[in-house]
N, C-alpha and C. Protein backbone atom coordinates (compact mmCIF):
# COMPACT_ATOMS: atom_id res chain seq x y z
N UNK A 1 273.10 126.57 26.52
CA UNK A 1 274.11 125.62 26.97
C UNK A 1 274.12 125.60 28.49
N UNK A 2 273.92 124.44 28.96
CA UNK A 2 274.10 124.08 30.46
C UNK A 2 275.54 124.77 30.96
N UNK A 3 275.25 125.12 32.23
CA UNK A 3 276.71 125.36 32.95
C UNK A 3 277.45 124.19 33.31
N UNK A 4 278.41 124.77 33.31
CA UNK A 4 279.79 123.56 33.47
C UNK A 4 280.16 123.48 35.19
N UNK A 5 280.59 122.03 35.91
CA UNK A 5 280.59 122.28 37.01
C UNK A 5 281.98 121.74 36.76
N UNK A 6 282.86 122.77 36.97
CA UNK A 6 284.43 122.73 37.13
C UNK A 6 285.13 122.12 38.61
N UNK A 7 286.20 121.58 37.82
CA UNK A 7 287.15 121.11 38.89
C UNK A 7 288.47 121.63 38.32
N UNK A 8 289.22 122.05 39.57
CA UNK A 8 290.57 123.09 39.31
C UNK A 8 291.69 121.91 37.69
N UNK A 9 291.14 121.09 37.90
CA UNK A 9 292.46 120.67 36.50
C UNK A 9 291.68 121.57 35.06
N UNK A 10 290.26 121.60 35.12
CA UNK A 10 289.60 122.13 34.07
C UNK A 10 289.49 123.94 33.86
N UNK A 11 289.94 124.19 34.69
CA UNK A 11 290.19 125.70 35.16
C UNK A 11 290.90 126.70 34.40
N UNK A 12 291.73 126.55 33.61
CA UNK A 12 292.90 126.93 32.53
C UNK A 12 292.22 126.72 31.14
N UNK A 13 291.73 125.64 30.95
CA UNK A 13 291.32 125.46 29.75
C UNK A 13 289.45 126.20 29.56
N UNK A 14 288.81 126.04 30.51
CA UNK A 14 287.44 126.25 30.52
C UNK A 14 287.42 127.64 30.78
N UNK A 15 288.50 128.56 31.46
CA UNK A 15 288.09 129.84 32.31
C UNK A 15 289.09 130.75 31.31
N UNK A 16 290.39 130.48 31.55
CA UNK A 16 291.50 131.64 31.09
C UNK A 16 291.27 131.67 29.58
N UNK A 17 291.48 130.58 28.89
CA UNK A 17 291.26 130.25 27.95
C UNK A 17 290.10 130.14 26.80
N UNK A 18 289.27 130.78 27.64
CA UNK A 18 288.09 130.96 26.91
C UNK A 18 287.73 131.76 26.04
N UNK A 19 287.17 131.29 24.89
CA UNK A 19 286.96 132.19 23.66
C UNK A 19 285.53 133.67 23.67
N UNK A 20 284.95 133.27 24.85
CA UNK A 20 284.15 134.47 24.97
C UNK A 20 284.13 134.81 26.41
N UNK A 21 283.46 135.52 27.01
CA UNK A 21 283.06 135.79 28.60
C UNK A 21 283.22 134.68 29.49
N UNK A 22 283.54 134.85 30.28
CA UNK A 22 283.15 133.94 31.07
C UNK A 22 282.52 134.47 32.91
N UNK A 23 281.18 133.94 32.88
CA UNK A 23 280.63 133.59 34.45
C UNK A 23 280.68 132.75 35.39
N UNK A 24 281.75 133.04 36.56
CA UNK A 24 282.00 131.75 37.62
C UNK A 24 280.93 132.13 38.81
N UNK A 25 280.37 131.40 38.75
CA UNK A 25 279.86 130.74 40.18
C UNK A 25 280.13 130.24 41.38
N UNK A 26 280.72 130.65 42.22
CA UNK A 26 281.40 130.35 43.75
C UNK A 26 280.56 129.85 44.46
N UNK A 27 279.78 128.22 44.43
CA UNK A 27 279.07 128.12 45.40
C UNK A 27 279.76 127.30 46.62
N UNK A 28 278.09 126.71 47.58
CA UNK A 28 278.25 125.55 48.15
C UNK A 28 276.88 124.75 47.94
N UNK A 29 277.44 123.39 47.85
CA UNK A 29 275.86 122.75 48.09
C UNK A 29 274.78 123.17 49.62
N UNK A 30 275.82 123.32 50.53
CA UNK A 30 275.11 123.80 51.85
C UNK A 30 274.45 125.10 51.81
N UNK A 31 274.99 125.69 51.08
CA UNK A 31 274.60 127.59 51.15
C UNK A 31 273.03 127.88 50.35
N UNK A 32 272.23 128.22 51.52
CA UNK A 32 270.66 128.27 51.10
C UNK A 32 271.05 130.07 50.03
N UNK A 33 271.68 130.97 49.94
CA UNK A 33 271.54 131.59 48.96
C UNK A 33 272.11 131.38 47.48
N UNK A 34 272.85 130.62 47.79
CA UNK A 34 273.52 130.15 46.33
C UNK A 34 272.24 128.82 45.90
N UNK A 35 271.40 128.01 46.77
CA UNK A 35 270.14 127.64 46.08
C UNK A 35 269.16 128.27 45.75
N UNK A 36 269.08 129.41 46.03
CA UNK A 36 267.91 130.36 45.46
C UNK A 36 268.48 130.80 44.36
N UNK A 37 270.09 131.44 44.21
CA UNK A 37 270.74 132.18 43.23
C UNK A 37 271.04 130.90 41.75
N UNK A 38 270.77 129.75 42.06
CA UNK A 38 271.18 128.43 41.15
C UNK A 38 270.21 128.30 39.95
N UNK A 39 268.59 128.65 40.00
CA UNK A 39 267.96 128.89 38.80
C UNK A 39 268.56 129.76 37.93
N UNK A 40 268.51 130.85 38.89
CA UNK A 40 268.64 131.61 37.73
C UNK A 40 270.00 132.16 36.84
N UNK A 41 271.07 131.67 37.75
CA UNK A 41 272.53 131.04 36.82
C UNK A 41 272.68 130.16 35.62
N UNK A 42 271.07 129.05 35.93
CA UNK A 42 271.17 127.98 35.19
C UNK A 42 270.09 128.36 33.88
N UNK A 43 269.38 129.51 34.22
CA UNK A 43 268.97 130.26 32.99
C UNK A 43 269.74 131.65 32.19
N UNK A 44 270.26 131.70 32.78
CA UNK A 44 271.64 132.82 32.22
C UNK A 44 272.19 131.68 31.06
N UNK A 45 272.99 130.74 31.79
CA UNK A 45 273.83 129.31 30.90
C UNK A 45 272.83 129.37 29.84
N UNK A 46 271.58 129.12 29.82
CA UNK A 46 270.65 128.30 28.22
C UNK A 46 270.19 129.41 27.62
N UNK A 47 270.27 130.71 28.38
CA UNK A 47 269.60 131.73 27.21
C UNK A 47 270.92 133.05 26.62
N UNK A 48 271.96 132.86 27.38
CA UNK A 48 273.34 133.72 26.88
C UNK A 48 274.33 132.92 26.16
N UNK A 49 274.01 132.69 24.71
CA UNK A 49 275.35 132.05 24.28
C UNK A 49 276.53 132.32 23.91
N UNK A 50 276.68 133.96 24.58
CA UNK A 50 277.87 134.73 24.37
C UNK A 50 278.68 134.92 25.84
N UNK A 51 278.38 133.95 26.19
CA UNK A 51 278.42 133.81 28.02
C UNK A 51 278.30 132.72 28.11
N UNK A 52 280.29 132.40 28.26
CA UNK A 52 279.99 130.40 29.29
C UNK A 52 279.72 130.46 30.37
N UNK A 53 279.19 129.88 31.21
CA UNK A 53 278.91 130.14 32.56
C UNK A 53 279.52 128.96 33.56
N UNK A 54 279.87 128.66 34.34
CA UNK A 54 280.72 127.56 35.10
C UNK A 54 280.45 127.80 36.88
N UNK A 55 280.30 126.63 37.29
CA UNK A 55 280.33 126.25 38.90
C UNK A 55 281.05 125.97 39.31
N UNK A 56 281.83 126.50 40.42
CA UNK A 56 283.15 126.03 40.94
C UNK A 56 282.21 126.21 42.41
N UNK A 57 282.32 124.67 42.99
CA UNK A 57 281.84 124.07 44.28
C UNK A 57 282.95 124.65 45.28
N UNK A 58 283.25 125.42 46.65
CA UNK A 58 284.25 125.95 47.07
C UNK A 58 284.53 124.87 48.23
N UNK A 59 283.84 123.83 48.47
CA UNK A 59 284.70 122.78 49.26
C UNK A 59 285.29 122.09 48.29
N UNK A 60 285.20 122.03 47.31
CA UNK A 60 285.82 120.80 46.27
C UNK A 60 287.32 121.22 45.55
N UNK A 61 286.94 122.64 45.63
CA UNK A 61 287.68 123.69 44.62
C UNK A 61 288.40 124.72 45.60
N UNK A 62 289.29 124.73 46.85
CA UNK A 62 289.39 125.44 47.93
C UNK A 62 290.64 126.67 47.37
N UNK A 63 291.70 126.16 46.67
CA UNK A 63 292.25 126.36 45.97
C UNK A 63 292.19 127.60 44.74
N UNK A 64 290.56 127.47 44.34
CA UNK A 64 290.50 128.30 43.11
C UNK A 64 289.93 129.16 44.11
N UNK A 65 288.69 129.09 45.36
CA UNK A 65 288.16 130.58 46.16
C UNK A 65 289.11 130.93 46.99
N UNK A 66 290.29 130.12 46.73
CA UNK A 66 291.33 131.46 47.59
C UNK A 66 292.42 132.01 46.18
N UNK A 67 292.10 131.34 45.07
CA UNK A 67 293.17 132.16 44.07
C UNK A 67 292.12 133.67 44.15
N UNK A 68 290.84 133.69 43.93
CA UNK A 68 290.00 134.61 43.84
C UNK A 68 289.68 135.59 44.72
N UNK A 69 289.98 134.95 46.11
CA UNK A 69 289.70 135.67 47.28
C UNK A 69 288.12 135.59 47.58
N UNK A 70 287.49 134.86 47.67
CA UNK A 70 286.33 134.22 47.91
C UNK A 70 285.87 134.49 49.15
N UNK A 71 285.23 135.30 49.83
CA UNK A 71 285.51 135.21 51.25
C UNK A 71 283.65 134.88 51.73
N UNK A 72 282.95 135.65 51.01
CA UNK A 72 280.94 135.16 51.02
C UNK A 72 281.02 134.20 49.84
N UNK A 73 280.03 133.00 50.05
CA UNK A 73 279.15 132.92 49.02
C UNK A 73 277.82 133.08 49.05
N UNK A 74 277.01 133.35 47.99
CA UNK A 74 277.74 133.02 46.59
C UNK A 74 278.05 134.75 46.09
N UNK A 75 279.57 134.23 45.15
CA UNK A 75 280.41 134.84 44.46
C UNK A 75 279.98 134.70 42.98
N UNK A 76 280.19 135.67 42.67
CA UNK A 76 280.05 135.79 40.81
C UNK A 76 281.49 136.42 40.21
N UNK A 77 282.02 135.74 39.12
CA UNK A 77 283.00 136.79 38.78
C UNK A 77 282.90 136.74 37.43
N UNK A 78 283.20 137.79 36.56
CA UNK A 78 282.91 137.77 35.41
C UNK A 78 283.98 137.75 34.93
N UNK A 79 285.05 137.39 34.18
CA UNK A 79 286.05 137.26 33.38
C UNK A 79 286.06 137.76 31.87
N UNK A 80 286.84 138.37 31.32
CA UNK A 80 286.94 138.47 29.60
C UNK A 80 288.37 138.54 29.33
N UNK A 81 288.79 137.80 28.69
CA UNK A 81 290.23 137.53 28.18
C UNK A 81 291.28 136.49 29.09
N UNK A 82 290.41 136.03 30.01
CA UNK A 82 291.53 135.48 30.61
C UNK A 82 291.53 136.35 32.83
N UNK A 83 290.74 137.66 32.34
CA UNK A 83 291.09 138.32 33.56
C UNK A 83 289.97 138.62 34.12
N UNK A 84 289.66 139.17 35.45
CA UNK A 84 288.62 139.28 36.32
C UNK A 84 287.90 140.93 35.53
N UNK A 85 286.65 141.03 35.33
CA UNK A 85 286.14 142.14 34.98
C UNK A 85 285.28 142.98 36.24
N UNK A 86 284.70 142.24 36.64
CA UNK A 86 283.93 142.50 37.64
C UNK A 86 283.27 141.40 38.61
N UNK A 87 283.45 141.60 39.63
CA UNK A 87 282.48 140.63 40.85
C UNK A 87 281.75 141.00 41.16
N UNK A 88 280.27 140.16 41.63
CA UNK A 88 279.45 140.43 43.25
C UNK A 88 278.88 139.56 43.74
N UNK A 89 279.10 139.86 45.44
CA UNK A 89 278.83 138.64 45.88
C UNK A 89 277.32 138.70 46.63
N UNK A 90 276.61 137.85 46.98
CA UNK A 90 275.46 137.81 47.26
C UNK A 90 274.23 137.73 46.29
N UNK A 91 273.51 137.06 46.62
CA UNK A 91 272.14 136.88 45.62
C UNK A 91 271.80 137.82 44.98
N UNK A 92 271.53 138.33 43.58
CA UNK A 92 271.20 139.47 42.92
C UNK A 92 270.39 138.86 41.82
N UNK A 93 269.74 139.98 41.43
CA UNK A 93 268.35 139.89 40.73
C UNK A 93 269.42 139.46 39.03
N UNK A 94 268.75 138.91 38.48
CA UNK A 94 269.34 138.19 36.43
C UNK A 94 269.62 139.29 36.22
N UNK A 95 269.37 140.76 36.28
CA UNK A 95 269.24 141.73 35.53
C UNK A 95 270.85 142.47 36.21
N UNK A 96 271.26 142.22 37.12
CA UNK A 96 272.46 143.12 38.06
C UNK A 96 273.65 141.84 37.67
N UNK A 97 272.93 140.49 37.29
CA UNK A 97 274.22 139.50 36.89
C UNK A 97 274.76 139.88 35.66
N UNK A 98 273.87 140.26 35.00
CA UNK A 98 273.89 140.61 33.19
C UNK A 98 274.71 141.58 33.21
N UNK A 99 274.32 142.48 34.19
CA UNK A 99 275.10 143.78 34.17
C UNK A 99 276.79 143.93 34.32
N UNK A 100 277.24 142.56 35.12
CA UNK A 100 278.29 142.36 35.45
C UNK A 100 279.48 142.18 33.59
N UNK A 101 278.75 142.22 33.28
CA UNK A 101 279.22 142.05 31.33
C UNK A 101 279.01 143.37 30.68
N UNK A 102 278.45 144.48 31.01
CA UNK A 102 278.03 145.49 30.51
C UNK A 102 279.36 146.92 30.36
């Protein structure tokens, strides 16, 4: 399943509310590490179907990287139940994203 590119009205229903894991993505379109880090988010999304995965753009969405405290991108946060499990920020190898669920 493709990742979802969220906007804060979809945020409650797509993130808190979610029936399994959830992976947010803190990017920018400008930010050359969040384009290197964007494959392989977007292969996490089609090969984890126990893991929604979602993009929250942080000029679009300013609101949700300061509910989070967003301060680098790119940001990862992993969620389960509704609550933050674990973050990290900066480009990391598929295998240290995965881990963020472990």
């Amino acid at each position: 399943m493709a990742a979802l590119h969220l906007q804060a009205a979809d945020f409650d229903k797509e993130v808190l509310e979610a029936d399994k894991p959830v992976l947010i993505d803190f990017f920018a379109t400008w930010c050359g590490p969040c384009k290197q880090l964007s494959p392989v988010i977007d292969e996490i999304a089609d090969e984890q179907s126990d893991i929604k995965v979602v993009k929250i753009d942080v000029d679009q969405c300013q609101e949700l990287a300061e509910q989070f405290s967003v301060m680098s991108i790119p940001t990862l946060v992993a969620m389960k139940d509704g609550r933050e499990i674990k973050r990290q920020v900066g480009g990391v190898p598929k295998a240290a994203i995965l881990d963020l669920f472990a």
